[in-house]
C-alpha atoms as a PDB file:
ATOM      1  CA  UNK A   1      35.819 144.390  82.525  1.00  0.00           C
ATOM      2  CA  UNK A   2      33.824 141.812  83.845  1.00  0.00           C
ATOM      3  CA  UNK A   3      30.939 142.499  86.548  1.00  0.00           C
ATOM      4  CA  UNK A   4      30.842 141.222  90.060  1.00  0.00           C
ATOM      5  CA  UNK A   5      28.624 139.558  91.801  1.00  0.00           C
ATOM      6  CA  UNK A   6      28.612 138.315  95.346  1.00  0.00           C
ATOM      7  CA  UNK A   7      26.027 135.620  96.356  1.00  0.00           C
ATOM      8  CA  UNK A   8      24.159 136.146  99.141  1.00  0.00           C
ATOM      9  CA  UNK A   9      26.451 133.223 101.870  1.00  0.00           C
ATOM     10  CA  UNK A  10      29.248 135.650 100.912  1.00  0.00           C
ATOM     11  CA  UNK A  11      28.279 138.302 102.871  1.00  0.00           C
ATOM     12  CA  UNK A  12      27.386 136.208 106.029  1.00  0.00           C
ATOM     13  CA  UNK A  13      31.100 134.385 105.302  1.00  0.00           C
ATOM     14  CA  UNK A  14      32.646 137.692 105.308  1.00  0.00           C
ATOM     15  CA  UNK A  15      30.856 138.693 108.358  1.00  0.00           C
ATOM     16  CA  UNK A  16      31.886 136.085 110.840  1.00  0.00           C
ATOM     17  CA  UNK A  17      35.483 136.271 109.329  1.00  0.00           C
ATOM     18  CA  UNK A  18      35.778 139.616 110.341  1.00  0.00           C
ATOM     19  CA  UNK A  19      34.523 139.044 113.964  1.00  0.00           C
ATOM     20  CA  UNK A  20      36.363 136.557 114.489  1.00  0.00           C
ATOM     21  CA  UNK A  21      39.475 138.364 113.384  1.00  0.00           C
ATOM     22  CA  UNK A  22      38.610 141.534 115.465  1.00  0.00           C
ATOM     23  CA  UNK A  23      38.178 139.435 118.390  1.00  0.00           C
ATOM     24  CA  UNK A  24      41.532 138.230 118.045  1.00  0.00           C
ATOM     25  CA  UNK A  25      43.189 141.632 117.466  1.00  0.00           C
ATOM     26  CA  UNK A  26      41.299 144.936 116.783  1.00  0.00           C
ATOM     27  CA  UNK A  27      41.982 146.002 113.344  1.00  0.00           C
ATOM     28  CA  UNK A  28      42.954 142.159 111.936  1.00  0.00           C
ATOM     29  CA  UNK A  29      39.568 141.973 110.706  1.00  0.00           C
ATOM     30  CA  UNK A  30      39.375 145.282 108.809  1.00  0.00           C
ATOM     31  CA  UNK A  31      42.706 144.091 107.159  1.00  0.00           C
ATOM     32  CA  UNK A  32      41.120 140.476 106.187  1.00  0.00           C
ATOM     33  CA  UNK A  33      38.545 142.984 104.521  1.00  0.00           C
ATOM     34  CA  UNK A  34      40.975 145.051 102.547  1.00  0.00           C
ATOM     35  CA  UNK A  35      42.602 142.099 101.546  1.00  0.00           C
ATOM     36  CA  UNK A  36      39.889 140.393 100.138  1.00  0.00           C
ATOM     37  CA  UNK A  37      38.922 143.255  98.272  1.00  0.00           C
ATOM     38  CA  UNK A  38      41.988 143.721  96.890  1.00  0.00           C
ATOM     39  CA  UNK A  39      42.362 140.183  95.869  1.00  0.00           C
ATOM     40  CA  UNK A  40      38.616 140.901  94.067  1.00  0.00           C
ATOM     41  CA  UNK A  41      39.992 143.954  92.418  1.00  0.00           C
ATOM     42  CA  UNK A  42      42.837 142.358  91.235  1.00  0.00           C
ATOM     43  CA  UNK A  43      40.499 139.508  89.919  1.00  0.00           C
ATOM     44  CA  UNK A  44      38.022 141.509  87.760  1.00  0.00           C
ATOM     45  CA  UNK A  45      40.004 142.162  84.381  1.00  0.00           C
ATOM     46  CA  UNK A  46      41.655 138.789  84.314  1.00  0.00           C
ATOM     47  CA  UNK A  47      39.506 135.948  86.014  1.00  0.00           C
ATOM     48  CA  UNK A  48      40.688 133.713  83.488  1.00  0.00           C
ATOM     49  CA  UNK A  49      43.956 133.750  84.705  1.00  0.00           C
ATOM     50  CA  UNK A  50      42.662 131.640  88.035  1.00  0.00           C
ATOM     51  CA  UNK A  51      42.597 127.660  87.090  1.00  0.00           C
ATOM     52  CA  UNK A  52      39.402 125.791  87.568  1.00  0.00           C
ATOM     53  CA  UNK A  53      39.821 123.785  90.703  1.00  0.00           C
ATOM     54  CA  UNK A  54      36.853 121.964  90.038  1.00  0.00           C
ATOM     55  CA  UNK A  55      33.698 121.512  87.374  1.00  0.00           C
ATOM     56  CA  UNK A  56      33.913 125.355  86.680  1.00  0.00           C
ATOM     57  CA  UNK A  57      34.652 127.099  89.921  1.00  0.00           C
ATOM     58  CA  UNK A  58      38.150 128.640  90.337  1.00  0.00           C
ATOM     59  CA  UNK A  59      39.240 129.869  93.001  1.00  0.00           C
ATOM     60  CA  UNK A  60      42.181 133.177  94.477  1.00  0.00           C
ATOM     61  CA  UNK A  61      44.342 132.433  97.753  1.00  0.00           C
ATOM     62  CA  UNK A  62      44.945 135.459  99.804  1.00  0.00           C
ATOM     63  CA  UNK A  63      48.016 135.951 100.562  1.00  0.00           C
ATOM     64  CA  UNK A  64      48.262 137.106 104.513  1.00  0.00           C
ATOM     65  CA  UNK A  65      45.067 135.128 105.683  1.00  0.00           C
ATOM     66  CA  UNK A  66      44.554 131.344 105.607  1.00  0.00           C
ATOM     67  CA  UNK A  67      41.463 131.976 102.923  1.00  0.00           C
ATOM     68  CA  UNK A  68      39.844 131.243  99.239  1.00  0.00           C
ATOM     69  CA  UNK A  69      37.677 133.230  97.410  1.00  0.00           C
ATOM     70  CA  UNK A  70      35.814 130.495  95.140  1.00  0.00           C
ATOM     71  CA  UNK A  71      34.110 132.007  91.965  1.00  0.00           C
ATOM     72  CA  UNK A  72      32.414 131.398  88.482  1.00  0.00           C
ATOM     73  CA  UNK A  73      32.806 132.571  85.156  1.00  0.00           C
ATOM     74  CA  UNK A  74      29.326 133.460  83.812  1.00  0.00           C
ATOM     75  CA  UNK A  75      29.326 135.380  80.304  1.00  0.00           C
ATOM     76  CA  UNK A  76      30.428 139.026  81.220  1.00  0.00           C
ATOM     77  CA  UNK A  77      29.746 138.083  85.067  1.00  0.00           C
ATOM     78  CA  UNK A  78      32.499 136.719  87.890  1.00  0.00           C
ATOM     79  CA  UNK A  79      30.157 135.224  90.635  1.00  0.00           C
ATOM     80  CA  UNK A  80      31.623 134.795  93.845  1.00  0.00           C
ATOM     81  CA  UNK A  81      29.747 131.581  95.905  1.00  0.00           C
ATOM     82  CA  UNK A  82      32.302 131.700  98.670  1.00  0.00           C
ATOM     83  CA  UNK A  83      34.886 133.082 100.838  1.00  0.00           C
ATOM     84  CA  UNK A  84      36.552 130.269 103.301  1.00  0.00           C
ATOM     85  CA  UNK A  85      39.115 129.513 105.916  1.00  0.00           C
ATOM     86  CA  UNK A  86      41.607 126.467 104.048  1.00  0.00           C
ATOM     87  CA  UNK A  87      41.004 124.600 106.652  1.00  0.00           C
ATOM     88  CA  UNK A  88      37.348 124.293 106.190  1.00  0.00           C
ATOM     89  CA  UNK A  89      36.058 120.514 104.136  1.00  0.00           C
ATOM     90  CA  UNK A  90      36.108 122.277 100.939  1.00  0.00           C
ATOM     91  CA  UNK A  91      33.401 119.621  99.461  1.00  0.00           C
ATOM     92  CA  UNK A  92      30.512 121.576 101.462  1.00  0.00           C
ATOM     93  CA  UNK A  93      30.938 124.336  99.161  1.00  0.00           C
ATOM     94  CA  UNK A  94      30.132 121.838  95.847  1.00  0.00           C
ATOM     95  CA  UNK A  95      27.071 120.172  97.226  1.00  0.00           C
END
């Protein structure tokens, strides 16, 4: 199984998702949360499986909330470099 490996903007992504959702409707943001990490479970013994959307970074669609999770393919290592609303200029995350 590979290893995973959250950059450090991931955590401050997650963050402000989660507010933002539990501002909107308490318990909406703890759901975002379990979501995400079940999309990450579901990612770690098949990353492969996700296309590269581009250079190497591929990239899972949650299925309830309008978000990506955009990761690399390092050796024995899935490294996660972002978690973002769709509507969000995608191109920031590549610069």
């Amino acid at each position: 199984m590979f290893r995973l490996i959250l950059k450090d903007p991931v955590y401050l992504m997650l963050d402000e998702a989660y507010w933002w959702y539990e501002q909107q409707l308490p318990g909406l943001g703890e759901q975002l949360l379990e979501e995400i990490d079940g999309c990450l479970t579901k990612l770690q013994p098949s990353p492969f499986y996700y296309t590269i959307q581009r250079d190497d970074f591929r990239a899972i669609i949650l299925k309830r909330f309008p978000y990506k999770i955009v990761f690399r393919i390092y050796e024995n290592e899935i490294i996660v470099y972002a978690v973002y609303h769709t509507s969000q200029n995608q191109d920031i995350l590549f610069d």
